[in-house]
N, C-alpha and C. Protein backbone atom coordinates (compact mmCIF):
# COMPACT_ATOMS: atom_id res chain seq x y z
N UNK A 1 18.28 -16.65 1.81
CA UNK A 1 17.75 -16.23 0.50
C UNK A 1 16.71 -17.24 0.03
N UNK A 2 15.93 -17.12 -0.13
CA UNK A 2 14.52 -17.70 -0.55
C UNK A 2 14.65 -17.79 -2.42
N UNK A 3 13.75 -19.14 -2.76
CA UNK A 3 13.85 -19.14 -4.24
C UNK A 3 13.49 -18.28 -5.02
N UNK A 4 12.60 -17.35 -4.91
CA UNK A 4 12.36 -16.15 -5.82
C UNK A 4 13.53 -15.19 -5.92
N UNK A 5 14.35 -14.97 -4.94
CA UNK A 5 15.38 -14.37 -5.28
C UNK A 5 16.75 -14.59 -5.91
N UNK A 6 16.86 -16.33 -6.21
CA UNK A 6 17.64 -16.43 -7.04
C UNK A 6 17.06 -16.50 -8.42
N UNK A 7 15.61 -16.30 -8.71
CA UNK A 7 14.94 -16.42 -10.01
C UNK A 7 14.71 -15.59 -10.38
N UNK A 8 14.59 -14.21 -10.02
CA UNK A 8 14.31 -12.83 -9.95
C UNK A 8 15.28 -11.94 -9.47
N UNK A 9 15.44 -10.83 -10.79
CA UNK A 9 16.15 -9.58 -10.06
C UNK A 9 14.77 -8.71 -9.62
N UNK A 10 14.66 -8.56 -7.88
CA UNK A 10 13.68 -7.97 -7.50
C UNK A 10 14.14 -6.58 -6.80
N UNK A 11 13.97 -5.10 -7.36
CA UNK A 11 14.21 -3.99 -6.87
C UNK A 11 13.92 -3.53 -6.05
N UNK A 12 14.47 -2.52 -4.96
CA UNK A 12 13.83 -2.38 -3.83
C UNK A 12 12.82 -1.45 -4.04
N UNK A 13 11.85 -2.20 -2.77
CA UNK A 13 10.55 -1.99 -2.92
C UNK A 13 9.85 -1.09 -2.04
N UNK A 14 9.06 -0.27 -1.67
CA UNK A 14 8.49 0.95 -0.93
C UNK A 14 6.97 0.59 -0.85
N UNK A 15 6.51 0.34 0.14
CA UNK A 15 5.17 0.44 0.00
C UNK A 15 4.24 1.31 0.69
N UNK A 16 3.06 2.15 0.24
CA UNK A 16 2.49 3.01 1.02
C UNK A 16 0.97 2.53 1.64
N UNK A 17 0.65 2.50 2.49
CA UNK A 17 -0.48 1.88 3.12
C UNK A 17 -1.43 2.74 3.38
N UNK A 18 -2.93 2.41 3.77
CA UNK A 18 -3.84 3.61 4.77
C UNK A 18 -4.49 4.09 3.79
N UNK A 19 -5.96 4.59 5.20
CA UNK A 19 -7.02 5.22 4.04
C UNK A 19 -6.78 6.27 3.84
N UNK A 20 -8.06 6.60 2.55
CA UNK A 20 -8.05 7.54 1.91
C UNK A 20 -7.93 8.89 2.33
N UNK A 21 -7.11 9.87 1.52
CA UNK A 21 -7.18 11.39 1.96
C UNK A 21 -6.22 11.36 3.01
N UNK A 22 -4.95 10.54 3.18
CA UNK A 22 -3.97 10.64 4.38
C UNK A 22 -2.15 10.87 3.77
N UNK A 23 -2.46 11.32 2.42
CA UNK A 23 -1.40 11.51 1.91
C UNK A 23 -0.48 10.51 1.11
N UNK A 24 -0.88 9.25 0.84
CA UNK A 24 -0.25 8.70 0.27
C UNK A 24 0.51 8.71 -0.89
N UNK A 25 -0.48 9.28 -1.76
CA UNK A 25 0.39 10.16 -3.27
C UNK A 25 1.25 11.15 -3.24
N UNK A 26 0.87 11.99 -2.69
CA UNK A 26 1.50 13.02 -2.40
C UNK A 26 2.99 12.78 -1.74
N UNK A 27 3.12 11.68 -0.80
CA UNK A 27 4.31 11.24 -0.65
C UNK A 27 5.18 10.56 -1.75
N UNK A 28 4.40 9.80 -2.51
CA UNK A 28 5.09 8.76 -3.75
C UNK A 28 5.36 9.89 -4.64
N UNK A 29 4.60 11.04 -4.96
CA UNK A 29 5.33 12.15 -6.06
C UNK A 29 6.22 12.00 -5.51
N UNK A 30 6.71 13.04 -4.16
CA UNK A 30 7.43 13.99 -3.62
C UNK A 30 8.63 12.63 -3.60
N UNK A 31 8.44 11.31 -2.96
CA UNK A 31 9.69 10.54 -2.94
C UNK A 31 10.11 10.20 -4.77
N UNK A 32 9.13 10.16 -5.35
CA UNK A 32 9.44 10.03 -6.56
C UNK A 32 10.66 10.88 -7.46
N UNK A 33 9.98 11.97 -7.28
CA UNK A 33 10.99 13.23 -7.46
C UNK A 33 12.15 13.29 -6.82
N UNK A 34 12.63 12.98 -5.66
CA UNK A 34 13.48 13.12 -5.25
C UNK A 34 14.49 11.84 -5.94
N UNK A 35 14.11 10.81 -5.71
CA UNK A 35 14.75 9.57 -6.64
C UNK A 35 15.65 9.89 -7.95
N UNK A 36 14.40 10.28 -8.73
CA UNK A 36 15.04 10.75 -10.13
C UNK A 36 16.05 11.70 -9.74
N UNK A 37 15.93 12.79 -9.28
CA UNK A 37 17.77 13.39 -8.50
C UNK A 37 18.43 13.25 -8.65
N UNK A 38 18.42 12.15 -7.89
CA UNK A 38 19.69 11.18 -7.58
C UNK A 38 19.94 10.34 -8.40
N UNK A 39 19.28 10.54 -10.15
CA UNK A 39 20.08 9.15 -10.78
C UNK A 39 18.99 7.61 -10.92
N UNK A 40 18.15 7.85 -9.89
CA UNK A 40 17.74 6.25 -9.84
C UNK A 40 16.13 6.03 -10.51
N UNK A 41 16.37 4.83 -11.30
CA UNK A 41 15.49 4.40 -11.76
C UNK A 41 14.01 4.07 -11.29
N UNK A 42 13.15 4.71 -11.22
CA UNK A 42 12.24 3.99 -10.71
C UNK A 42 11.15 3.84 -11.65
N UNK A 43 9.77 3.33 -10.64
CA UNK A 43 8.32 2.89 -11.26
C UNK A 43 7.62 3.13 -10.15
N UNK A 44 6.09 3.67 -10.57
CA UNK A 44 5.16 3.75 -9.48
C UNK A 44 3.75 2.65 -9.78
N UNK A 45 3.73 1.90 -8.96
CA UNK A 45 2.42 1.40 -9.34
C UNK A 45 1.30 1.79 -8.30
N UNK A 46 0.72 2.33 -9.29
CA UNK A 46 -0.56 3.04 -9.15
C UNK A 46 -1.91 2.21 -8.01
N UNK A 47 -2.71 3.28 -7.54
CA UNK A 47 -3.85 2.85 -6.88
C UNK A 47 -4.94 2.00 -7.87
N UNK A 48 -5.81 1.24 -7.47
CA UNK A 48 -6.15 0.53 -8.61
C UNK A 48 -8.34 0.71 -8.11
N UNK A 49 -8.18 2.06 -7.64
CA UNK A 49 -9.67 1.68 -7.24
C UNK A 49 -10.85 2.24 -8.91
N UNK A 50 -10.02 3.28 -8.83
CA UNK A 50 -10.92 3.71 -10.50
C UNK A 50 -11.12 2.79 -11.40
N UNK A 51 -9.84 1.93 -11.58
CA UNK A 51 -10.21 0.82 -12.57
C UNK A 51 -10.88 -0.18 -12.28
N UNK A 52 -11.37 -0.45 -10.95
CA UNK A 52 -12.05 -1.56 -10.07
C UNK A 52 -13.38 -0.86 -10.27
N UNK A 53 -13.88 0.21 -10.29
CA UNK A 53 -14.92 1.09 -10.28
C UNK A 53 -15.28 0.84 -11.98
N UNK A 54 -14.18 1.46 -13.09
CA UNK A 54 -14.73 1.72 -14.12
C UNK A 54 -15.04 0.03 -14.68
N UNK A 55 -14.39 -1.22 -13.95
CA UNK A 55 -15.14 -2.17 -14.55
C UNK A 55 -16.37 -3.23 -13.90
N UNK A 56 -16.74 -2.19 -12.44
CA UNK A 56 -17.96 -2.60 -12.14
C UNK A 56 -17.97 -3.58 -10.91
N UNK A 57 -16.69 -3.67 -10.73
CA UNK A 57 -16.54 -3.79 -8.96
C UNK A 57 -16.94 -2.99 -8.05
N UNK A 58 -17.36 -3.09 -7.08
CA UNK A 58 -17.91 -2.83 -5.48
C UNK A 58 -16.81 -2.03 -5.22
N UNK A 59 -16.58 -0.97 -4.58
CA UNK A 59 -15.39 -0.45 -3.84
C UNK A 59 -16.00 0.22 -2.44
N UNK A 60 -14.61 0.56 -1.96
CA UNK A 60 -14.95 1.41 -0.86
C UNK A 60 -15.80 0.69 0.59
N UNK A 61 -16.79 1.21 0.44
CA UNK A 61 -17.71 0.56 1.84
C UNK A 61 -18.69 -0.54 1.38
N UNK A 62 -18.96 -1.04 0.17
CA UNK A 62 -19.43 -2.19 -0.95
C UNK A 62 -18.45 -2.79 -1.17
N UNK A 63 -17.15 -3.29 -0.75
CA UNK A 63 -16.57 -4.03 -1.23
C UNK A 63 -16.79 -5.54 -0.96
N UNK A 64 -16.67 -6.47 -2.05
CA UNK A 64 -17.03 -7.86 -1.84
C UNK A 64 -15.31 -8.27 -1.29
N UNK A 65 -15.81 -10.01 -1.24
CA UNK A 65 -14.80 -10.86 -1.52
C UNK A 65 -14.06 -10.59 -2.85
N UNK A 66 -14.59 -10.77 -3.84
CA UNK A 66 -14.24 -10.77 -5.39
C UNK A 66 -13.69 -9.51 -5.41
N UNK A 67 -14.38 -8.01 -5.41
CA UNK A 67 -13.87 -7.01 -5.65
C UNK A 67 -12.55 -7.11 -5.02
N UNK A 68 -12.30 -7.48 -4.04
CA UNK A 68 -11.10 -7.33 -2.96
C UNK A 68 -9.99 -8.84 -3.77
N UNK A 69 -10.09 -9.89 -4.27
CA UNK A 69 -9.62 -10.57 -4.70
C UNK A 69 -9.08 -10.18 -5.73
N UNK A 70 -9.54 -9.21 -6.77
CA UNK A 70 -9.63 -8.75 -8.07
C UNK A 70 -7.93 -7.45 -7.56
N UNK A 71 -8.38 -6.59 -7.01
CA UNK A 71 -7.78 -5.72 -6.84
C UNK A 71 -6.37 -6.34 -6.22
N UNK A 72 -6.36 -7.12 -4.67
CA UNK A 72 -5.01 -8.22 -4.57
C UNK A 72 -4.27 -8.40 -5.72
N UNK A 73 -5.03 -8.93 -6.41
CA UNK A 73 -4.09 -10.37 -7.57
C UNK A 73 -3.66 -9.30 -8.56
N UNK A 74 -4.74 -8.43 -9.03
CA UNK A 74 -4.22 -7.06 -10.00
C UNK A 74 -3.14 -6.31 -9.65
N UNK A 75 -3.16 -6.19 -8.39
CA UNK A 75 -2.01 -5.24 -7.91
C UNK A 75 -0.69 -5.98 -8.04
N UNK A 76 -0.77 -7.44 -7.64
CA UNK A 76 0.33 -7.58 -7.26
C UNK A 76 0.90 -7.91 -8.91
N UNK A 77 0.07 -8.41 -9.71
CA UNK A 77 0.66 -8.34 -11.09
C UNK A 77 1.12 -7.24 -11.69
N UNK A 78 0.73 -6.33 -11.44
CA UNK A 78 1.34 -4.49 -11.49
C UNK A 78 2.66 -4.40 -10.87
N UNK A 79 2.67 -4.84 -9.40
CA UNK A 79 3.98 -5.08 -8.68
C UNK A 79 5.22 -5.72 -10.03
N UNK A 80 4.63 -6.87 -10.17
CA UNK A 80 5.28 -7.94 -10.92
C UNK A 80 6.06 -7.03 -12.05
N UNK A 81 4.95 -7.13 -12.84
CA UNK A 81 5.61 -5.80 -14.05
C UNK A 81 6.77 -4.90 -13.72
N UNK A 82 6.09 -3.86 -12.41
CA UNK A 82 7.41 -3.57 -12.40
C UNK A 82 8.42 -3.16 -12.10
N UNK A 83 8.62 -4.47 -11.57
CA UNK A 83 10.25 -5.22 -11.02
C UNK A 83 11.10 -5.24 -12.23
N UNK A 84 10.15 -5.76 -13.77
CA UNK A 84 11.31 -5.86 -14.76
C UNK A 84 12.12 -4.37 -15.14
N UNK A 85 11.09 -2.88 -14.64
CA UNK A 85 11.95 -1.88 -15.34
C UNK A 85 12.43 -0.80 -14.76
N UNK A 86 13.12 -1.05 -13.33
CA UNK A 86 13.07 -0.02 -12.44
C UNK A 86 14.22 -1.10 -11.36
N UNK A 87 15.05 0.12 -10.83
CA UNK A 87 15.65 -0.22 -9.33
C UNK A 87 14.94 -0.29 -8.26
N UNK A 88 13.91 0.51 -8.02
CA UNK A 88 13.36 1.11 -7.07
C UNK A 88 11.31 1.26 -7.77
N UNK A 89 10.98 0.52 -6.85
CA UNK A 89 9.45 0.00 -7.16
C UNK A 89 8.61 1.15 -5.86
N UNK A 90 7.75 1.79 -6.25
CA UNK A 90 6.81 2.66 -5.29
C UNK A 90 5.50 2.52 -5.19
N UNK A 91 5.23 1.48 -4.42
CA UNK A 91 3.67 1.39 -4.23
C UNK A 91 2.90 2.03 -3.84
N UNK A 92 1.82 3.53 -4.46
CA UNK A 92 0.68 3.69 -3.94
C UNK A 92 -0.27 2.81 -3.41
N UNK A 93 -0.36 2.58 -2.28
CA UNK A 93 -1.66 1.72 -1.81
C UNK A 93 -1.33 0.05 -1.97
N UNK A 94 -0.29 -0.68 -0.94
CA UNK A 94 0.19 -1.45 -1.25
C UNK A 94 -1.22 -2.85 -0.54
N UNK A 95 -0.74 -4.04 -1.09
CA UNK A 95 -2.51 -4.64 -1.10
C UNK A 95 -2.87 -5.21 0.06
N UNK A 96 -2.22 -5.10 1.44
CA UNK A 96 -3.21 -5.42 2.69
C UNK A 96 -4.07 -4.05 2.71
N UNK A 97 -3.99 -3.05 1.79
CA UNK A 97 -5.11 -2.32 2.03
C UNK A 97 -6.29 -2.55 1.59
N UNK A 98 -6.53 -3.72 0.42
CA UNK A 98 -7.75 -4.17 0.15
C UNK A 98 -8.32 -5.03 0.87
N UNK A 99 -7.43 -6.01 2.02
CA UNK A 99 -7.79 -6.53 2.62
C UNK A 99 -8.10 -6.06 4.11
N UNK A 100 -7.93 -4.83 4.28
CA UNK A 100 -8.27 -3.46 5.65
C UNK A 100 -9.70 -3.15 5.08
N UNK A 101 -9.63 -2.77 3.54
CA UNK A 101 -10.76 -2.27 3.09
C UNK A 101 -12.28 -3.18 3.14
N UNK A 102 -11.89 -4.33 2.79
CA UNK A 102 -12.81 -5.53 3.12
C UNK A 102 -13.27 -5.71 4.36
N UNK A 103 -12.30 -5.56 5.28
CA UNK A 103 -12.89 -5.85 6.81
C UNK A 103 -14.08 -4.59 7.15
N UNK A 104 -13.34 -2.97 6.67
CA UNK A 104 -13.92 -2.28 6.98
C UNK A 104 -15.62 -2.32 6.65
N UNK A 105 -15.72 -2.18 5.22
CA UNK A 105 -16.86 -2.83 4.66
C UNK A 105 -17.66 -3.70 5.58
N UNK A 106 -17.53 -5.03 5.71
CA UNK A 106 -18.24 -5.90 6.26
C UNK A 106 -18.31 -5.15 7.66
N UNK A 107 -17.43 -4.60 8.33
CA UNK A 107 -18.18 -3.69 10.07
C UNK A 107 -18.91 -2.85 9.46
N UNK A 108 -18.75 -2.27 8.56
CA UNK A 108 -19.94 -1.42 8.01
C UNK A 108 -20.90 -1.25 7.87
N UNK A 109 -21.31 -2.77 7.08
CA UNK A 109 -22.63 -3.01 6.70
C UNK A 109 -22.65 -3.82 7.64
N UNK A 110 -22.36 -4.07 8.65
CA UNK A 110 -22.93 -5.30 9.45
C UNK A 110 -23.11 -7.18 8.85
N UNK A 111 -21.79 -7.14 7.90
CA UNK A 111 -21.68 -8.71 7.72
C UNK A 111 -20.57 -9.86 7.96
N UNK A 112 -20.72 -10.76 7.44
CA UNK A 112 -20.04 -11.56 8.15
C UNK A 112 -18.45 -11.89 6.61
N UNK A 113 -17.60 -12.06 7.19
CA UNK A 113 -16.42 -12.55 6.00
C UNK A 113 -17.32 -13.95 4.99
N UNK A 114 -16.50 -13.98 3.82
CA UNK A 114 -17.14 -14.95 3.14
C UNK A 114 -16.17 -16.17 3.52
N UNK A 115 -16.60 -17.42 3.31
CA UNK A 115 -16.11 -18.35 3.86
C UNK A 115 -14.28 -19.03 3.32
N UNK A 116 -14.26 -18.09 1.81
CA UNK A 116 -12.76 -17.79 1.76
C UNK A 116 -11.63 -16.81 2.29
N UNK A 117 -12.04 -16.45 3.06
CA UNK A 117 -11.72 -14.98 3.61
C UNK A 117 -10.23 -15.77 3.84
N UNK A 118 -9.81 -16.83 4.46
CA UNK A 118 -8.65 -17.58 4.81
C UNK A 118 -7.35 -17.14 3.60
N UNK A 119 -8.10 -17.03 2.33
CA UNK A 119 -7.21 -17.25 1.39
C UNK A 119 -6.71 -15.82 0.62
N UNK A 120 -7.68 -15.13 1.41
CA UNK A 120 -7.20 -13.56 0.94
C UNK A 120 -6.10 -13.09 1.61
N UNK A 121 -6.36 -13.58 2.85
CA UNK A 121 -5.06 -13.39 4.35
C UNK A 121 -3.94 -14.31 3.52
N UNK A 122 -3.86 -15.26 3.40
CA UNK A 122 -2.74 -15.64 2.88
C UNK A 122 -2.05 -15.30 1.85
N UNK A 123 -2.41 -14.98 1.04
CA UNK A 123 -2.08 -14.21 -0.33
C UNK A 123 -1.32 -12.69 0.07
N UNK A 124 -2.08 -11.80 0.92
CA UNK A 124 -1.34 -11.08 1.57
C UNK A 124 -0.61 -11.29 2.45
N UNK A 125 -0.29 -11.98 3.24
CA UNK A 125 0.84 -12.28 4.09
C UNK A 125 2.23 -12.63 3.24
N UNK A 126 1.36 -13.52 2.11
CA UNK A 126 2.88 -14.46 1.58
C UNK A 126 3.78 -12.95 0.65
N UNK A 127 2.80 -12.06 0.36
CA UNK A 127 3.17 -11.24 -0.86
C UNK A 127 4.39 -10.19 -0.04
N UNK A 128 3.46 -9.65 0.70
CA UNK A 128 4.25 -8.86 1.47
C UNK A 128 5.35 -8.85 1.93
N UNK A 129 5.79 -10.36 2.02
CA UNK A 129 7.22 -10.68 2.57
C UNK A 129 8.07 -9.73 1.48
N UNK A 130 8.09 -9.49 0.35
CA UNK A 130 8.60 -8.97 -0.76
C UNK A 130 8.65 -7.15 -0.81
N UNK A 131 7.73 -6.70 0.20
CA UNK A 131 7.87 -5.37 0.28
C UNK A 131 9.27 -5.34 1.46
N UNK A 132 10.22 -3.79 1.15
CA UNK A 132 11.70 -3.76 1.32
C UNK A 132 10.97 -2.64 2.65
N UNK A 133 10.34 -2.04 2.36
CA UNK A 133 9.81 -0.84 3.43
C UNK A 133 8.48 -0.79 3.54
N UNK A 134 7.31 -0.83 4.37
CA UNK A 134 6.10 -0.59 4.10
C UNK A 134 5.67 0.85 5.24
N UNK A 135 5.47 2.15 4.70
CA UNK A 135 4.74 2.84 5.86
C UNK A 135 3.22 3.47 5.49
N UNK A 136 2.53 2.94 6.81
CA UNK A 136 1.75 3.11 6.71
C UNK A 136 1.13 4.61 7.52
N UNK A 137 -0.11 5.39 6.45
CA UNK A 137 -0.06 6.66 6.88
C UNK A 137 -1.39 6.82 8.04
N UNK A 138 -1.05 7.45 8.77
CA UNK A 138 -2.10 7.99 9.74
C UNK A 138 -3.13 8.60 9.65
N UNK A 139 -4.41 8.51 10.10
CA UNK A 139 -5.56 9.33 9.77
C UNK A 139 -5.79 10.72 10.50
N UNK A 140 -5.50 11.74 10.13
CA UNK A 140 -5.68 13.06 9.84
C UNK A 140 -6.87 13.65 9.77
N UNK A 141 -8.12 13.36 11.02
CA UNK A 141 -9.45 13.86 10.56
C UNK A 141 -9.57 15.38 10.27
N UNK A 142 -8.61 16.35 10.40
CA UNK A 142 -8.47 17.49 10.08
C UNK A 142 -8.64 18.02 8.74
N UNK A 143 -7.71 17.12 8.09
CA UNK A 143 -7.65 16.61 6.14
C UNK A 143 -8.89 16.56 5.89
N UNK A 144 -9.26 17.00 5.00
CA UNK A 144 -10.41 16.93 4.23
C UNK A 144 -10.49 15.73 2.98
N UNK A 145 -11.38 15.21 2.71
CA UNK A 145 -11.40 13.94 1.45
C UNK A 145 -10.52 15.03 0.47
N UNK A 146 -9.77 14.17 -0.71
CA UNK A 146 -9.79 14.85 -1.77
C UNK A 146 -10.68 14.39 -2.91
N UNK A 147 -10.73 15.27 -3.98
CA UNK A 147 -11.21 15.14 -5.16
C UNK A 147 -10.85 14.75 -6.51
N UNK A 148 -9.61 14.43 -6.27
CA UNK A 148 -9.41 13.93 -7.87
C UNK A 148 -9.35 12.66 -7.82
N UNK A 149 -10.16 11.42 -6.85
CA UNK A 149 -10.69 10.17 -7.55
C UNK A 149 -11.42 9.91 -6.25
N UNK A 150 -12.19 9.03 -7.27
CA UNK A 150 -14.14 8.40 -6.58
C UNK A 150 -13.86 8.03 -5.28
N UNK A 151 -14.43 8.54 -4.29
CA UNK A 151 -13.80 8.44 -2.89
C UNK A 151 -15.26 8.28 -1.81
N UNK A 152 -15.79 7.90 -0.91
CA UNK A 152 -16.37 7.66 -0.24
C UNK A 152 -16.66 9.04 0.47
N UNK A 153 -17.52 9.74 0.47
CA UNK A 153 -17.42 10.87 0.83
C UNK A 153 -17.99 10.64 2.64
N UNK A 154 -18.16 9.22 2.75
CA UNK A 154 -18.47 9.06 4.42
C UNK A 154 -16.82 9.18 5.32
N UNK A 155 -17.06 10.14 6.48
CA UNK A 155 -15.99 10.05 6.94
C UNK A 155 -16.16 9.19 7.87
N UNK A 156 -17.39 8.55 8.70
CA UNK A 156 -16.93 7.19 9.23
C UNK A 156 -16.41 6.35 8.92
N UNK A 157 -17.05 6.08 7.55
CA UNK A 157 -16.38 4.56 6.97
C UNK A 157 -14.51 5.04 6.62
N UNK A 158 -14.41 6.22 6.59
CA UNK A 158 -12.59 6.55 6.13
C UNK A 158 -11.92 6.10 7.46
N UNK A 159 -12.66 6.44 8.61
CA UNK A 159 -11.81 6.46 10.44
C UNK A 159 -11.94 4.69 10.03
N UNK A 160 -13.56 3.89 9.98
CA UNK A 160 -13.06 2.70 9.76
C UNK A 160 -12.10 1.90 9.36
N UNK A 161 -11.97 2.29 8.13
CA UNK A 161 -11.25 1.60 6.96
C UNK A 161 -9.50 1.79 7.86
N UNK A 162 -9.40 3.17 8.32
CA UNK A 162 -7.95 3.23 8.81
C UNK A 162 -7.51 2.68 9.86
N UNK A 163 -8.58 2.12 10.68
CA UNK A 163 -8.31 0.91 11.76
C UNK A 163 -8.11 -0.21 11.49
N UNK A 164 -8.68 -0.39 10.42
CA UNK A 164 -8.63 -2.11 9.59
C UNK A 164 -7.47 -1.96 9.25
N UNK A 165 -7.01 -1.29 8.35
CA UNK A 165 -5.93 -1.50 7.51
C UNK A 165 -4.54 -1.52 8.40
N UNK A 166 -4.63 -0.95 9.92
CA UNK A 166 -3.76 -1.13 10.93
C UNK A 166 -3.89 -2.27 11.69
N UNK A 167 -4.51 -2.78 11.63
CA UNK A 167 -5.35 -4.67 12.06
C UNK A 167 -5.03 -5.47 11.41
N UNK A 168 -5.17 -5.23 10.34
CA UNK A 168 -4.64 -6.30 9.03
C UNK A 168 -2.43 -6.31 9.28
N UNK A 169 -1.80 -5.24 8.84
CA UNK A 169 -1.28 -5.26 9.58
C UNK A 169 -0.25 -5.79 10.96
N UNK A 170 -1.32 -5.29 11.55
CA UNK A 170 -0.79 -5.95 12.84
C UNK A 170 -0.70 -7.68 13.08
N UNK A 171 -2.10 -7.68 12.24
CA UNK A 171 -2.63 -9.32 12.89
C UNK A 171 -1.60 -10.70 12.10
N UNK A 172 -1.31 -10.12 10.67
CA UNK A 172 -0.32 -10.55 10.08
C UNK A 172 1.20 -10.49 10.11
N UNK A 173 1.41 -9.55 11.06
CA UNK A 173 2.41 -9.42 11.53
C UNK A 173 3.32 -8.91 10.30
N UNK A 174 2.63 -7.70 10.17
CA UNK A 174 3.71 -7.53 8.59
C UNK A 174 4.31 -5.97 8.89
N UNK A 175 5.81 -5.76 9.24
CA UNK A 175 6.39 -4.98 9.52
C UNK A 175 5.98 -3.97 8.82
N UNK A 176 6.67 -2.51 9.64
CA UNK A 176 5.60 -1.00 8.95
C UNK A 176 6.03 -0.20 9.77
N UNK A 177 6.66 0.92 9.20
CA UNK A 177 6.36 2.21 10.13
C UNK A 177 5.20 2.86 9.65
N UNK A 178 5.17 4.07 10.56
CA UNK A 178 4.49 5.22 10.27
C UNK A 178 4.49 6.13 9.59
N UNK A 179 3.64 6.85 9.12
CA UNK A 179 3.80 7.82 8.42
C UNK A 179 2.66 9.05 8.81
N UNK A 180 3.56 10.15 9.30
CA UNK A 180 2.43 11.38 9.61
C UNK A 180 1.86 11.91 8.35
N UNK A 181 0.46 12.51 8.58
CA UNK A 181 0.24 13.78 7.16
C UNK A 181 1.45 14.46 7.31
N UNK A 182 1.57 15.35 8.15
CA UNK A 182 2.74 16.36 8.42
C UNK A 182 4.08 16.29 8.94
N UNK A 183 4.34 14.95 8.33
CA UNK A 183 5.48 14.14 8.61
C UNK A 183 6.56 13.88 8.06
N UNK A 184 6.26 14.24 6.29
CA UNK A 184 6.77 13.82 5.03
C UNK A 184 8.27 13.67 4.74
N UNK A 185 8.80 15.04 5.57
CA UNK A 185 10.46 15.58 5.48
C UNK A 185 10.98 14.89 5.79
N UNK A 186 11.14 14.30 7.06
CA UNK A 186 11.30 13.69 7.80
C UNK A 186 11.69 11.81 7.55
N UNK A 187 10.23 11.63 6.61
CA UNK A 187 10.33 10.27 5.78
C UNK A 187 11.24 10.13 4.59
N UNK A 188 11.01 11.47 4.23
CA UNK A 188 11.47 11.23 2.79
C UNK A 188 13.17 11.19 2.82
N UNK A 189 13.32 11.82 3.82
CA UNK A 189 14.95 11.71 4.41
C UNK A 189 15.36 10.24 4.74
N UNK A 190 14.38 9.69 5.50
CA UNK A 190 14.80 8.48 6.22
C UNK A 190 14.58 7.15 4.52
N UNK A 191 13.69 7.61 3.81
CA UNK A 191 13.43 6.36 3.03
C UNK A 191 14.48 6.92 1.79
N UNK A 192 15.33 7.74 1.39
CA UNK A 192 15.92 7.99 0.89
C UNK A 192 16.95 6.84 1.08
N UNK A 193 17.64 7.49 2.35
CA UNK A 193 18.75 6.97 3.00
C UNK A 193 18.61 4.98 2.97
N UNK A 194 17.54 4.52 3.76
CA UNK A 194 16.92 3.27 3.03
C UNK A 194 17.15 2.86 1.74
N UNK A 195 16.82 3.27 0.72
CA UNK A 195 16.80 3.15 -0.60
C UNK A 195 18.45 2.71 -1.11
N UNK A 196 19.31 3.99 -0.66
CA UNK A 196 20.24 4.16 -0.75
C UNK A 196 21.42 3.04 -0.47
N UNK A 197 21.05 2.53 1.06
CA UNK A 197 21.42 1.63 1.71
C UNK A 197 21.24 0.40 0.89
N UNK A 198 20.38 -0.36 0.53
CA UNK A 198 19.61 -1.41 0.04
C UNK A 198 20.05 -1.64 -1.37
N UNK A 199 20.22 -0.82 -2.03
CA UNK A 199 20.89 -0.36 -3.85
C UNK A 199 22.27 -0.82 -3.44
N UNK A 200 23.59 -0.09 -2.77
CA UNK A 200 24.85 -0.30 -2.05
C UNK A 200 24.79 -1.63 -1.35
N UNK A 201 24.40 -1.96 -1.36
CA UNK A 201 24.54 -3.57 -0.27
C UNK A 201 24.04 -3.39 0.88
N UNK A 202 23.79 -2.13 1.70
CA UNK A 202 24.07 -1.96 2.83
C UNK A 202 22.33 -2.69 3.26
N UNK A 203 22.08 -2.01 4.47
CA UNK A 203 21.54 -2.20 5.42
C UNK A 203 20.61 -1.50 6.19
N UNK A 204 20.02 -0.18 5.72
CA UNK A 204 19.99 1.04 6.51
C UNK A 204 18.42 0.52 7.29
N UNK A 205 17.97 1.29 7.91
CA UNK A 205 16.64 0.84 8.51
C UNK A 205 16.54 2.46 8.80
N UNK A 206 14.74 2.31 8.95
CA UNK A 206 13.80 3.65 9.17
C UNK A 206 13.36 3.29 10.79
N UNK A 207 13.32 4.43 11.02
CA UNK A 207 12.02 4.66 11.95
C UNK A 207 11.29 5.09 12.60
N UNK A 208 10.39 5.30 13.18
CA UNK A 208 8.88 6.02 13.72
C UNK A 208 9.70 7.09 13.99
């Protein structure tokens, strides 16, 4: 047991990964809904690119260092929050995706990391230890973008971004299943049961 957890009651945690238009919300409703069901408390913290947009950050295939620093540290203070009012915490878009999104960007435009790039990786590595489940969703070039928020309407840079964010990932070594578009039943069964497990004392584990 590590010191944050005797200083913190920290709820179990769900995180959803991967680019855009691969279902990620659509899973956090649908697990959402099912939660409440059963009784249990939860919280969703939200994607944070509109508000990165409406205050004039870079997103998407423009993303800086800063924009990507901004969105990290924001998110995870969102995280923070809330742990105080919920059993069960549901991350849309949990934050090695800003740091997938950054890499993607820079292959994009053809540049180089900024010379803090060291400290973005760390920040996500250390955070993540704190996510209870992370799956990350698969790219679906079949799926079409959606429309109800500011989205990159390039589908290269979307195939990009979904390799990064499986790199990041990997390279950090930060545990993860999968998650199909057409997969959902299947998850929502298994992260139930997870949830369930983890609340009870138990132990349960997901997988691919």
């Amino acid at each position: 047991m590590n010191q944050l957890d005797t200083e913190v009651r920290r709820p179990v945690t769900v995180a959803i990964t991967g680019t855009h238009s691969t279902g990620k919300t659509t899973f956090i409703t649908r697990l959402a809904d099912e939660l409440c069901r059963n009784r249990i408390e939860i919280a969703v913290v939200g994607d944070l690119g509109a508000q990165a947009l409406h205050l004039g950050f870079p997103i998407l295939s423009r993303h800086t260092w800063a924009s990507t620093l901004w969105i990290i540290t924001r998110g995870i203070s969102n995280e923070l929050a809330a742990w105080q009012r919920a059993d069960v915490v549901l991350i849309d878009r949990a934050i090695p995706d800003a740091l997938g999104y950054y890499d993607a960007a820079l292959e994009y435009r053809g540049r180089q990391p900024d010379s803090n790039y060291e400290y973005l990786e760390q920040i996500v590595a250390a955070h993540s230890r704190h996510y209870d489940l992370i799956l990350r969703t698969i790219l679906d070039t079949r799926v079409p973008l959606g429309g109800n928020k500011p989205r990159d309407t390039d589908l290269e840079f979307r195939a990009c971004a979904d390799a990064h964010v499986d790199k990041v990932l990997r390279r950090l070594a930060i545990p993860h299943d999968t998650l199909a578009f057409h997969g959902h039943d299947r998850a929502i069964v298994e992260a139930i049961a997870f949830i369930k497990g983890r609340l009870t004392g138990g132990d349960e584990e997901t997988g691919d």
